[in-house]
N, C-alpha and C. Protein backbone atom coordinates (compact mmCIF):
# COMPACT_ATOMS: atom_id res chain seq x y z
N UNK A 1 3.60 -74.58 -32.63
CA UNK A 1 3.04 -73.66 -33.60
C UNK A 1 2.79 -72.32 -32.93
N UNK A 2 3.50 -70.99 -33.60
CA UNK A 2 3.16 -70.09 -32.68
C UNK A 2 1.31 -69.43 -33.48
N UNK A 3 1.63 -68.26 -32.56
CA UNK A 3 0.03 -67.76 -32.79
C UNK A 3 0.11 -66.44 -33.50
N UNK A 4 -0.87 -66.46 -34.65
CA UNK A 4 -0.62 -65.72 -35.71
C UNK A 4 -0.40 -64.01 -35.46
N UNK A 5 0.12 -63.86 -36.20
CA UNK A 5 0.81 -62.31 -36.53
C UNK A 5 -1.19 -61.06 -35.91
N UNK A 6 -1.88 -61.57 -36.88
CA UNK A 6 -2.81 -60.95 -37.31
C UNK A 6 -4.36 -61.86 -37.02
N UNK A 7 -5.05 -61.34 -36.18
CA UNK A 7 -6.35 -62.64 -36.28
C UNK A 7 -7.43 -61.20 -36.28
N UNK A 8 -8.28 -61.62 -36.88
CA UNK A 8 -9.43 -61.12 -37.08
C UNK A 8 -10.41 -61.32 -36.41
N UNK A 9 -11.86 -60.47 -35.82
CA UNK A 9 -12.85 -60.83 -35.25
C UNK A 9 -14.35 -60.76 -36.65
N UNK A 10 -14.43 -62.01 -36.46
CA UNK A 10 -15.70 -61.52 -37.88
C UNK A 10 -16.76 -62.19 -37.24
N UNK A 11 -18.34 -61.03 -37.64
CA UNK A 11 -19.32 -61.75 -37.20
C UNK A 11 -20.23 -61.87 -37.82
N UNK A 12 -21.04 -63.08 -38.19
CA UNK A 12 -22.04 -63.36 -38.91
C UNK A 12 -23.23 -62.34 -39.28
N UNK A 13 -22.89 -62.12 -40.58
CA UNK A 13 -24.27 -60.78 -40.16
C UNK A 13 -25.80 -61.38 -40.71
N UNK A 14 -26.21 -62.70 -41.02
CA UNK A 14 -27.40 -63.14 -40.48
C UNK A 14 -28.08 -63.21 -39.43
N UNK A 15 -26.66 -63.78 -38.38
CA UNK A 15 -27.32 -63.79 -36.71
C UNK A 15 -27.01 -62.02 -36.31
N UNK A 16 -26.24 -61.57 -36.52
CA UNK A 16 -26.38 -60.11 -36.04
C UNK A 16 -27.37 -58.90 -36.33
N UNK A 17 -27.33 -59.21 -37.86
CA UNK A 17 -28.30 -57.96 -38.13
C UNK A 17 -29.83 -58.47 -38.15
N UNK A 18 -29.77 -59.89 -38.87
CA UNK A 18 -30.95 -59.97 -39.86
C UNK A 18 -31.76 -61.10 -38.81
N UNK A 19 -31.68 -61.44 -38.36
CA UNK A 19 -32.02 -62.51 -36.69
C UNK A 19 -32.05 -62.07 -35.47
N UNK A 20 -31.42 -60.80 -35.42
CA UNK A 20 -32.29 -59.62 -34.30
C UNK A 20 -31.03 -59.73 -33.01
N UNK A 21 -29.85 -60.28 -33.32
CA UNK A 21 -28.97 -60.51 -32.17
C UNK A 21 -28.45 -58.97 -31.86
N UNK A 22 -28.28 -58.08 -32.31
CA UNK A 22 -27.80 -56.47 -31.76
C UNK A 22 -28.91 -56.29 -31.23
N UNK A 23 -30.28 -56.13 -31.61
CA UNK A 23 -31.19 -55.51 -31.03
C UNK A 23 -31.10 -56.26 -29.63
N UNK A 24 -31.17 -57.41 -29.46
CA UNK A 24 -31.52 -58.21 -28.29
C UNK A 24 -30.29 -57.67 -27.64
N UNK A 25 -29.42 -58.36 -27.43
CA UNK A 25 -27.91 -58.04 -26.72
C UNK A 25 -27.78 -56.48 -26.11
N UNK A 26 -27.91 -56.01 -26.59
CA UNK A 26 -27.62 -54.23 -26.09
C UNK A 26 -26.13 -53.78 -26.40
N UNK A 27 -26.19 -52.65 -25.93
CA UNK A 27 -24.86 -52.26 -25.94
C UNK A 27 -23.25 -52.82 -25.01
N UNK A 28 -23.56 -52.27 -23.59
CA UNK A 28 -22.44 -52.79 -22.71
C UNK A 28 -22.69 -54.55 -22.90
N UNK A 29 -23.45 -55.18 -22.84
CA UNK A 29 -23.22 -56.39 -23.31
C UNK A 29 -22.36 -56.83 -24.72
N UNK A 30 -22.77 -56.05 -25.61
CA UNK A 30 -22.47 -56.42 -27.00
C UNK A 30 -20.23 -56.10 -27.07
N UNK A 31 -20.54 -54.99 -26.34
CA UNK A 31 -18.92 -53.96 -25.92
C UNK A 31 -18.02 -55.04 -25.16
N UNK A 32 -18.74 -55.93 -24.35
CA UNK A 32 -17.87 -56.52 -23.78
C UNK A 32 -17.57 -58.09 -24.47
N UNK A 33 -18.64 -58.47 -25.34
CA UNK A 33 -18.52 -59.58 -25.86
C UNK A 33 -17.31 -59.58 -27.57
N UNK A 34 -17.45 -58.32 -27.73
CA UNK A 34 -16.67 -57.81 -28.61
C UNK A 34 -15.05 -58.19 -27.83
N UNK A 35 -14.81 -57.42 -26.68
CA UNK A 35 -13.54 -57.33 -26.15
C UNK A 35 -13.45 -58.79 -25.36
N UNK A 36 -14.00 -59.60 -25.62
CA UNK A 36 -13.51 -60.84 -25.23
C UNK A 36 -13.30 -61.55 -26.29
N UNK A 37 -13.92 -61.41 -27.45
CA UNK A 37 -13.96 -62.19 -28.66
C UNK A 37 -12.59 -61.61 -29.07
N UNK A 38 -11.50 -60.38 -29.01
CA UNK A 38 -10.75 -60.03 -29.44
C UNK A 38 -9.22 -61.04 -28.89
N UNK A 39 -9.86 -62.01 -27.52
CA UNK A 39 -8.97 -62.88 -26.90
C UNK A 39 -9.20 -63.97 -27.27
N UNK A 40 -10.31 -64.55 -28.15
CA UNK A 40 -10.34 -65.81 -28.22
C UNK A 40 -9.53 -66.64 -28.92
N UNK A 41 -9.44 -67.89 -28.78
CA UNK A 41 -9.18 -68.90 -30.10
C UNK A 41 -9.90 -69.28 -30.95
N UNK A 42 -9.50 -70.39 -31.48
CA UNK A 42 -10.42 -70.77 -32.58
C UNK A 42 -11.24 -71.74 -32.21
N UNK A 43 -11.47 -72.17 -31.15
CA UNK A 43 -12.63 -73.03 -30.21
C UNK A 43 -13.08 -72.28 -29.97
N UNK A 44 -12.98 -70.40 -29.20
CA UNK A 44 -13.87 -70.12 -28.58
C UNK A 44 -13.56 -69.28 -27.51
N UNK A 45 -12.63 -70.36 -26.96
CA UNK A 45 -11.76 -69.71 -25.37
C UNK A 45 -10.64 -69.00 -25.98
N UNK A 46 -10.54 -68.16 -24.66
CA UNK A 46 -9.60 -66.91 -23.96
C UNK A 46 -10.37 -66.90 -22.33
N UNK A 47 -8.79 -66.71 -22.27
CA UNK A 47 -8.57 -66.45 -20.57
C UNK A 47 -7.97 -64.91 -19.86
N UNK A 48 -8.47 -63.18 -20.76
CA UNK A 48 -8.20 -62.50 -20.10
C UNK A 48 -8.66 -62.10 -18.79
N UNK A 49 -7.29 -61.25 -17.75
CA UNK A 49 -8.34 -61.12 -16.88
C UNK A 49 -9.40 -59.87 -16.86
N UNK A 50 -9.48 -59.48 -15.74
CA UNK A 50 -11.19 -58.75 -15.79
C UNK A 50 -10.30 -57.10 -15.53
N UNK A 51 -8.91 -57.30 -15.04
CA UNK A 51 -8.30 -56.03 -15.21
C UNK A 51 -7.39 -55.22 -16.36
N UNK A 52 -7.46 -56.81 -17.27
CA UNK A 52 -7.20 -56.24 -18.79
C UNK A 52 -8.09 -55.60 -19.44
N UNK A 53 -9.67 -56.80 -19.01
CA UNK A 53 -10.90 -56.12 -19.88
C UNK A 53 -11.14 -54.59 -19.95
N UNK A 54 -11.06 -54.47 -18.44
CA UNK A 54 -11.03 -53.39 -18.18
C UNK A 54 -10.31 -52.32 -18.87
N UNK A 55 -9.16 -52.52 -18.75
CA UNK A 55 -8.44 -51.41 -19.48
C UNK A 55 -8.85 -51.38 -20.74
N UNK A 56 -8.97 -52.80 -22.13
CA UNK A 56 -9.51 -52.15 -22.81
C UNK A 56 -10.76 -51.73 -23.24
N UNK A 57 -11.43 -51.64 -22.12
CA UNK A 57 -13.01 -51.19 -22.66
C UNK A 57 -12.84 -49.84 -21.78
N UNK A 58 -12.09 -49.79 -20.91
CA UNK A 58 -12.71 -48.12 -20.10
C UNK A 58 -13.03 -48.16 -18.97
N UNK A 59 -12.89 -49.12 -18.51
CA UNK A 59 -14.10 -49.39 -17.07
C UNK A 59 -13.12 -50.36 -15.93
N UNK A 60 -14.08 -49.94 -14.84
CA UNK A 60 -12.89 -50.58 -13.68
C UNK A 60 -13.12 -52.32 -13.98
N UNK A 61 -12.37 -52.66 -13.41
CA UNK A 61 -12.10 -54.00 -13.20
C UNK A 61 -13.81 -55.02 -12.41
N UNK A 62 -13.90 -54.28 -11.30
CA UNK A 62 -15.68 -54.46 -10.64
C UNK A 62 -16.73 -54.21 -11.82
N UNK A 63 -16.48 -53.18 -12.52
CA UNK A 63 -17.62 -53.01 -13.97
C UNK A 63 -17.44 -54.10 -14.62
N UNK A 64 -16.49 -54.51 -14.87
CA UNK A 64 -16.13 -55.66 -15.97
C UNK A 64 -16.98 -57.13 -15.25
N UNK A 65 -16.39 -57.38 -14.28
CA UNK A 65 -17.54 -58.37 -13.39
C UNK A 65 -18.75 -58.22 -13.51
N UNK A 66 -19.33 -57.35 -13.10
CA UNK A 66 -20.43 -56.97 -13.34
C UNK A 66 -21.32 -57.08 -14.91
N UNK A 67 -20.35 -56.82 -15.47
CA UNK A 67 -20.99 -56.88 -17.03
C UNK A 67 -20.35 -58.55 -17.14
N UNK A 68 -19.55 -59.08 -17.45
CA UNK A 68 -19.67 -60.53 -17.64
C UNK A 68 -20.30 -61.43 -16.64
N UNK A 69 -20.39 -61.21 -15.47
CA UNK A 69 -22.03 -61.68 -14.84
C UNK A 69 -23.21 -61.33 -16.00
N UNK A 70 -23.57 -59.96 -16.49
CA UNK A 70 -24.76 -59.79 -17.11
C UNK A 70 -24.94 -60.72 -19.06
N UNK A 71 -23.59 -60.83 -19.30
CA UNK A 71 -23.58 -61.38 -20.20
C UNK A 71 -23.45 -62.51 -20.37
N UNK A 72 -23.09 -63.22 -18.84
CA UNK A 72 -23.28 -64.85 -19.02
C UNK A 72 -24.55 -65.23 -18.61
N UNK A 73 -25.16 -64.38 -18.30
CA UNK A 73 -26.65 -65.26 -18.32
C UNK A 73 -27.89 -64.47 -19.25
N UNK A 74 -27.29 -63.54 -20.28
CA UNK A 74 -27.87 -63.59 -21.28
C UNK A 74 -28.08 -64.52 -22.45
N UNK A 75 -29.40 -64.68 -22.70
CA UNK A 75 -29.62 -65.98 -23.65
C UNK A 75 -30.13 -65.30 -24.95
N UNK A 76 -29.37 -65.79 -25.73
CA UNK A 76 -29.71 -65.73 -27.43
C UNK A 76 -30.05 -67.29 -27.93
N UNK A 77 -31.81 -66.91 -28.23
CA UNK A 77 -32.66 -68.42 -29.08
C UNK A 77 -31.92 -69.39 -28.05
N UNK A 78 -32.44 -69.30 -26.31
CA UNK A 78 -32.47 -70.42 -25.20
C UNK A 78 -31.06 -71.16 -25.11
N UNK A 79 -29.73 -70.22 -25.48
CA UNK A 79 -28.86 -70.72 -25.42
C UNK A 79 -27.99 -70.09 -24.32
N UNK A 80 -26.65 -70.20 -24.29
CA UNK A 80 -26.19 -69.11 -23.63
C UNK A 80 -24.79 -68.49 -24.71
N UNK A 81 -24.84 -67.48 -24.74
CA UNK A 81 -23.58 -66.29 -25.32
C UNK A 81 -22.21 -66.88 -25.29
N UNK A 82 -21.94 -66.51 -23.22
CA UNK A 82 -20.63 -66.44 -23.19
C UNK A 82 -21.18 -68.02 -21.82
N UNK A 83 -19.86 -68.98 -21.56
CA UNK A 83 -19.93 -69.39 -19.89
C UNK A 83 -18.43 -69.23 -19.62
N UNK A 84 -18.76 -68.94 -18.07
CA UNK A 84 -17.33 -68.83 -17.21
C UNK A 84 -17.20 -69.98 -16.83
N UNK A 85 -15.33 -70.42 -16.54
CA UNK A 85 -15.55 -70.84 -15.61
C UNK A 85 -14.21 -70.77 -15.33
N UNK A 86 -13.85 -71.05 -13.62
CA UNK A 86 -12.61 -70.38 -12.53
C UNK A 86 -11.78 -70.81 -12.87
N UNK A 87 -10.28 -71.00 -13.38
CA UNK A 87 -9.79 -71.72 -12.85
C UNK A 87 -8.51 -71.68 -11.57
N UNK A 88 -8.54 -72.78 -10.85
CA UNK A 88 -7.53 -72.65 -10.08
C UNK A 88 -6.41 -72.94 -9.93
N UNK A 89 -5.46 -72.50 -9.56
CA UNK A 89 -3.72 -72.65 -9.16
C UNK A 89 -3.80 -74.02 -8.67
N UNK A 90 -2.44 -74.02 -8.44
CA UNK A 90 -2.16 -75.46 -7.46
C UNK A 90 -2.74 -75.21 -6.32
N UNK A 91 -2.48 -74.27 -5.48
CA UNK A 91 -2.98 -74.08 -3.94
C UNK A 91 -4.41 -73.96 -3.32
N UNK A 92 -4.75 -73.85 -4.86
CA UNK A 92 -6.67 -73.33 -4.60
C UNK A 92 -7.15 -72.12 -5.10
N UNK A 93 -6.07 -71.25 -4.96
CA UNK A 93 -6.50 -69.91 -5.01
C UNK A 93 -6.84 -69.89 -6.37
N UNK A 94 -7.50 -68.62 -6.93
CA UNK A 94 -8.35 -68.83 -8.03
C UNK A 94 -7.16 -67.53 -9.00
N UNK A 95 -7.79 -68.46 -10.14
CA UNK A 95 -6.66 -67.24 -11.05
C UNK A 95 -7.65 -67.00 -11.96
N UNK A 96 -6.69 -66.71 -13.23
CA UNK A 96 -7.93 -66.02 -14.40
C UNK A 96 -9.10 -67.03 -14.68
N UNK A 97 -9.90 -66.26 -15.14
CA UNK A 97 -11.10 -66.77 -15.29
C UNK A 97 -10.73 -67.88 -16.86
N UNK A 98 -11.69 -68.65 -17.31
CA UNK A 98 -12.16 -69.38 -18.39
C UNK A 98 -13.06 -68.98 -19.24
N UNK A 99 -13.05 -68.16 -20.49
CA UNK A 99 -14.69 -67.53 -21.02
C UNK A 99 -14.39 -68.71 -22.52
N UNK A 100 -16.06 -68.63 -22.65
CA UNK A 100 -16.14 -70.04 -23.52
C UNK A 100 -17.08 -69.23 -24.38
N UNK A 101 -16.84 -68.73 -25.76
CA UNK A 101 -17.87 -67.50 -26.42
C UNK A 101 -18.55 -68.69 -27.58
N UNK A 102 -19.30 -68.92 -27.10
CA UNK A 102 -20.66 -69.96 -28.18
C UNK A 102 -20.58 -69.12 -29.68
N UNK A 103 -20.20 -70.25 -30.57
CA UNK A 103 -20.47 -69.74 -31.70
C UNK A 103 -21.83 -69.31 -32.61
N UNK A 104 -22.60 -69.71 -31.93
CA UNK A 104 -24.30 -69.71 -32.16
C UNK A 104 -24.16 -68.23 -32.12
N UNK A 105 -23.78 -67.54 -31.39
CA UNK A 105 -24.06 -65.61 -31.43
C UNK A 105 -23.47 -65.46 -32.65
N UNK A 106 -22.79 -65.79 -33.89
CA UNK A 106 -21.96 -65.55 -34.62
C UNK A 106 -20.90 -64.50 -34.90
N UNK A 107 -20.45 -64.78 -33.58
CA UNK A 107 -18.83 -64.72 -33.35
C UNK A 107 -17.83 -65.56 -33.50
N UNK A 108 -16.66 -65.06 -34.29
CA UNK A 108 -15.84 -66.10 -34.45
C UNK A 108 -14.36 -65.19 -34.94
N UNK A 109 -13.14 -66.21 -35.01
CA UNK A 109 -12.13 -65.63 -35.69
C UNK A 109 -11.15 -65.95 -36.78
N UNK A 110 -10.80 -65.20 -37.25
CA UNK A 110 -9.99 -66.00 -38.55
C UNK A 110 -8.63 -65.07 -38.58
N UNK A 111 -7.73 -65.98 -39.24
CA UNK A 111 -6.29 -65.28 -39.55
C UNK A 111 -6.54 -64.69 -41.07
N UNK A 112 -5.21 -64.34 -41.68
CA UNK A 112 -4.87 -63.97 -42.80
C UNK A 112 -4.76 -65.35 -43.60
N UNK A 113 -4.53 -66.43 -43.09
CA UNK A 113 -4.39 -67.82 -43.85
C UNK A 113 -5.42 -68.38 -44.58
């Protein structure tokens, strides 16, 4: 099955507006959870790397670390947002990362279907 033409990022605007999740989150947090949610599936995961993020948010590749460090251990109502995790090649060496975006922030995506 390929992967659709067109996917959408839509977010709950109970948990966003009216449950206080923008106010809490901030901005460069919110900027980057946006541009990861623009990679996800429909579980959740995407695996860009941190020098794509980069390009599309503006910022070096080290900023991007830096901000998904700050956004994986931000907690919305004792949960967590986003979790990483590494994964590795055959040899060990580490390749793109794993981001796992909790649907509890109400983020999510949908096609045209």
């Amino acid at each position: 099955m390929s992967a659709p033409e067109v996917l959408f990022v839509k977010v709950n605007i109970k948990i966003f507006r009216d449950d206080g999740f923008l106010a809490a989150i901030g901005a460069d947090r919110l900027h980057t959870l946006i541009a990861l949610a623009t990679y996800m599936d429909k579980d959740g995961f995407c695996y860009p790397s941190e020098s794509l993020l980069g390009k599309n948010l503006g910022i070096s590749a080290t900023q991007v670390s830096q901000r998904i460090k700050d956004l994986a251990t931000f907690r919305w109502k004792e949960g967590v947002v986003i979790s990483v995790d590494k994964l590795k090649r055959e040899k060990g060496r580490f390749q793109n990362n794993c981001y796992f975006i909790s649907f509890d922030c109400g983020v999510s995506i949908f096609d045209n279907n």
